[in-house]
Protein backbone atom coordinates (compact mmCIF):
# COMPACT_ATOMS: atom_id res chain seq x y z
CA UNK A 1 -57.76 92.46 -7.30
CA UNK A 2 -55.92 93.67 -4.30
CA UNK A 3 -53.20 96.39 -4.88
CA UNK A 4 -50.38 94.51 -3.19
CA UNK A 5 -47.95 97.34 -1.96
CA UNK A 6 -51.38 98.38 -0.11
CA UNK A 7 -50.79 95.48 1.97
CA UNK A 8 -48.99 95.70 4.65
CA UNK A 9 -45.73 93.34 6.00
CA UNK A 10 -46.57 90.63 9.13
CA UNK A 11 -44.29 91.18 12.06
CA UNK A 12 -42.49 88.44 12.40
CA UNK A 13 -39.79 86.80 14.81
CA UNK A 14 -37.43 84.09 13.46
CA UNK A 15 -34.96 81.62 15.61
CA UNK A 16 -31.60 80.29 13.54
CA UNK A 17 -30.83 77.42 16.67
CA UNK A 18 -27.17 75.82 16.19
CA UNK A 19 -25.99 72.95 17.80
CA UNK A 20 -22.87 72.55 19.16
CA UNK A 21 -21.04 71.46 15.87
CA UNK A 22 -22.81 74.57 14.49
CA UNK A 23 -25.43 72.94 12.33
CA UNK A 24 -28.52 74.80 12.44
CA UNK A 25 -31.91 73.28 12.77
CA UNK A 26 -34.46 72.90 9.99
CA UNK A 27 -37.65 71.58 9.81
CA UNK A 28 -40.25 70.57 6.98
CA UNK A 29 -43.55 72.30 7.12
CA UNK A 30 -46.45 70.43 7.25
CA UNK A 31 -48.80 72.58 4.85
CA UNK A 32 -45.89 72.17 2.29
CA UNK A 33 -45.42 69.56 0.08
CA UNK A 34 -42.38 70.80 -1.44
CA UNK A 35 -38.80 69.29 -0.24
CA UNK A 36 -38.20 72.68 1.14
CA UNK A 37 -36.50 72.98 5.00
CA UNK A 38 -36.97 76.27 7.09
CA UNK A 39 -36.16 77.41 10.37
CA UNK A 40 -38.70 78.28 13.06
CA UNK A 41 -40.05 81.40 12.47
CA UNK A 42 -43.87 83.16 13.33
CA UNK A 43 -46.14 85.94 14.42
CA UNK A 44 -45.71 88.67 16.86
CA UNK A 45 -48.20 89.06 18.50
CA UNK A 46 -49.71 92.75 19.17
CA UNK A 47 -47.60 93.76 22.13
CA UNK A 48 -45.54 90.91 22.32
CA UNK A 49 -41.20 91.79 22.58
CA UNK A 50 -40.10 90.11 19.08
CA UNK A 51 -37.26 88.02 21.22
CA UNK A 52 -40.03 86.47 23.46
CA UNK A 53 -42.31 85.98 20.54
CA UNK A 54 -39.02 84.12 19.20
CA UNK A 55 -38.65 81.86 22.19
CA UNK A 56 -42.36 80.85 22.37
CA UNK A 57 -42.29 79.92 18.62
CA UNK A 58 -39.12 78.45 18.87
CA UNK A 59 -41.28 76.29 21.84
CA UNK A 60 -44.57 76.03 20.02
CA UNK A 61 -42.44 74.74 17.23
CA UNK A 62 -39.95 72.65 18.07
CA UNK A 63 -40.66 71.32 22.23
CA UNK A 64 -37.60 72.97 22.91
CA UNK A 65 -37.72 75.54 26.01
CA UNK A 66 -35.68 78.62 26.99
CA UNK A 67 -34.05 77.13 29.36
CA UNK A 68 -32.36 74.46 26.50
CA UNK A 69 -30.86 77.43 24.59
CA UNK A 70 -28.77 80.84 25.06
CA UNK A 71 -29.15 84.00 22.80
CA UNK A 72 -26.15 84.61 20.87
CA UNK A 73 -26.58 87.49 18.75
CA UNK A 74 -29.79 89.26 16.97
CA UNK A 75 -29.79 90.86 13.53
CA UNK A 76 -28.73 94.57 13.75
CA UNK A 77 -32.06 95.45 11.60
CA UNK A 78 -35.91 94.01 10.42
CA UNK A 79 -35.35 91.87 7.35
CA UNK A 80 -37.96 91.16 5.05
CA UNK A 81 -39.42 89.27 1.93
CA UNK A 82 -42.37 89.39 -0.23
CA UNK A 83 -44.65 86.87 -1.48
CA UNK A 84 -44.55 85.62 -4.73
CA UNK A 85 -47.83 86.89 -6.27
CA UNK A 86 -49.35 83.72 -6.58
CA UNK A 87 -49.89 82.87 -2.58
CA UNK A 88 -50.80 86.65 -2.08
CA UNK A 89 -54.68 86.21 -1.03
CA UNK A 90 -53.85 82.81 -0.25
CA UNK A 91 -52.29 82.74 2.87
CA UNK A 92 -52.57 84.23 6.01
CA UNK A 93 -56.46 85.00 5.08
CA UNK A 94 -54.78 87.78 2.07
CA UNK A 95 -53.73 90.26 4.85
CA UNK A 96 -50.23 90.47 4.47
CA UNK A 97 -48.03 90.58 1.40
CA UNK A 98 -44.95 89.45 3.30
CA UNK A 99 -43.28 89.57 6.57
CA UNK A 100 -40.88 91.78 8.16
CA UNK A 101 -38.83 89.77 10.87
CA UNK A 102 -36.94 90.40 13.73
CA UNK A 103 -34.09 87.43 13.41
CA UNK A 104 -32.38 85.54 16.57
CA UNK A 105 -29.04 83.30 17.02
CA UNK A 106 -29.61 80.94 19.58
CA UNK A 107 -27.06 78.14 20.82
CA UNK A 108 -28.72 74.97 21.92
CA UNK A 109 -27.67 73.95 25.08
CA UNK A 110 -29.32 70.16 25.08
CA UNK A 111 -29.79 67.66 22.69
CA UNK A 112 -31.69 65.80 20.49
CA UNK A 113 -34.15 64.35 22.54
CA UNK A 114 -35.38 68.12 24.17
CA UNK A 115 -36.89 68.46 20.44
CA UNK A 116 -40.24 67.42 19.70
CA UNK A 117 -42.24 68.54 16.54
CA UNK A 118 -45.22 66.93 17.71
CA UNK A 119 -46.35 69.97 19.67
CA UNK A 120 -49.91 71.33 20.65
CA UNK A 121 -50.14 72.61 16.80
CA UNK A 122 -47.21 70.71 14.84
CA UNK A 123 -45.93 73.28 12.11
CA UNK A 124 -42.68 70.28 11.06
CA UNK A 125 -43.39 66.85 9.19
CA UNK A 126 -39.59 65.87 9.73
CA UNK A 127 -36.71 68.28 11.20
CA UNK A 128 -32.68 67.89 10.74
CA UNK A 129 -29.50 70.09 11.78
CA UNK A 130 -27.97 71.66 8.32
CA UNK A 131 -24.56 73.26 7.59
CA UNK A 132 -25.05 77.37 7.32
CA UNK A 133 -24.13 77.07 3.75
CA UNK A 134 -26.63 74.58 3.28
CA UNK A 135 -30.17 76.92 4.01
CA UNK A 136 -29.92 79.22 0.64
CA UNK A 137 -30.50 75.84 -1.29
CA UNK A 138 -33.05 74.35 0.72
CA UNK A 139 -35.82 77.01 1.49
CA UNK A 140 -38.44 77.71 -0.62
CA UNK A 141 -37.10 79.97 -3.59
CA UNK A 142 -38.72 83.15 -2.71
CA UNK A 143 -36.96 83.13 0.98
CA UNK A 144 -33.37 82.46 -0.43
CA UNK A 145 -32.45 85.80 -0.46
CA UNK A 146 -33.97 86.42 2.88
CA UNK A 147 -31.83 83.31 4.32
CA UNK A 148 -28.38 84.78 2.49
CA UNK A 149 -28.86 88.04 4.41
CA UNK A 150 -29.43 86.13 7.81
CA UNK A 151 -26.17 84.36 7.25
CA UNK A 152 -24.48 87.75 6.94
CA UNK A 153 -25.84 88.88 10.01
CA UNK A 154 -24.81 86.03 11.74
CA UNK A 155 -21.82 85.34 9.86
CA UNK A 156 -18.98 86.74 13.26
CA UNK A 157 -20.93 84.52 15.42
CA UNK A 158 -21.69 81.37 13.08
CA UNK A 159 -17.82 81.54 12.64
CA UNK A 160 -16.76 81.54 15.95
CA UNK A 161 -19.17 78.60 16.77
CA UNK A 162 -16.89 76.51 14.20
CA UNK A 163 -13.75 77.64 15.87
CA UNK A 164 -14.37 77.02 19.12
């Protein structure tokens, strides 16, 4: 069995995309069948900056391009989570015990119909926008802490969306 603290955390870059009434966007995975909602999030790739690995998986994704959105804010620091122990070996091939990710606020500048989830590789089944307070409760249980610490770093900016 593989010593998981031997393993090492998969860069990652992660888009939180609000409309203009400040919903954020969620989608269902695909390789899921649980009711769980998450927002886009994947691989850097070796080399890659993390906020242009964020806009292409934001596009490979969700259809929508950078020219459809405007960065707001990005976390002040990496945030992480762990696997629970029973997908460790199971996904991404067993490299990886987790993912370290480098976090983005993005406002969307167009609307619905700039998103399509039937992209080259479709990662969504369904997507919808969500209230803030809303992602905690819907992501898979092992990323709800992960999704409470994005909200605080986001929190000045989320805030001021719903005020203005």
């Amino acid at each position: 069995m593989t010593d998981i603290t031997s393993l090492p955390y998969r860069p990652c870059a992660g888009v939180m995309l609000i409309n203009r009434d400040g919903q954020v966007f969620v989608g269902q995975r695909l390789d899921s069948t649980l009711e769980a909602w998450q927002m886009p999030q994947g691989g850097i790739d070796p080399g890659e900056d993390p906020l242009d690995a964020a806009y292409r998986e934001l596009w490979e994704e969700t259809g929508v391009s950078r020219e459809h959105v405007e960065l707001v804010a990005a976390a002040p620091e990496e945030l992480s989570y762990d696997l629970p122990d029973d997908l460790i070996g199971k996904v991404w091939k067993g490299k990886w015990r987790g993912q370290r990710q480098r976090w983005f606020l993005f406002r969307f500048l167009g609307d619905d119909t700039h998103i399509n989830i039937a992209t080259a590789e479709p990662e969504f089944r369904a997507w919808r926008w969500a209230e803030p307070a809303e992602l905690p409760d819907v992501i898979v249980p092992f990323k709800r802490d992960l999704y409470r610490q994005i909200l605080d770093a986001f929190a000045a900016e989320l805030g001021s969306v719903r005020r203005a």
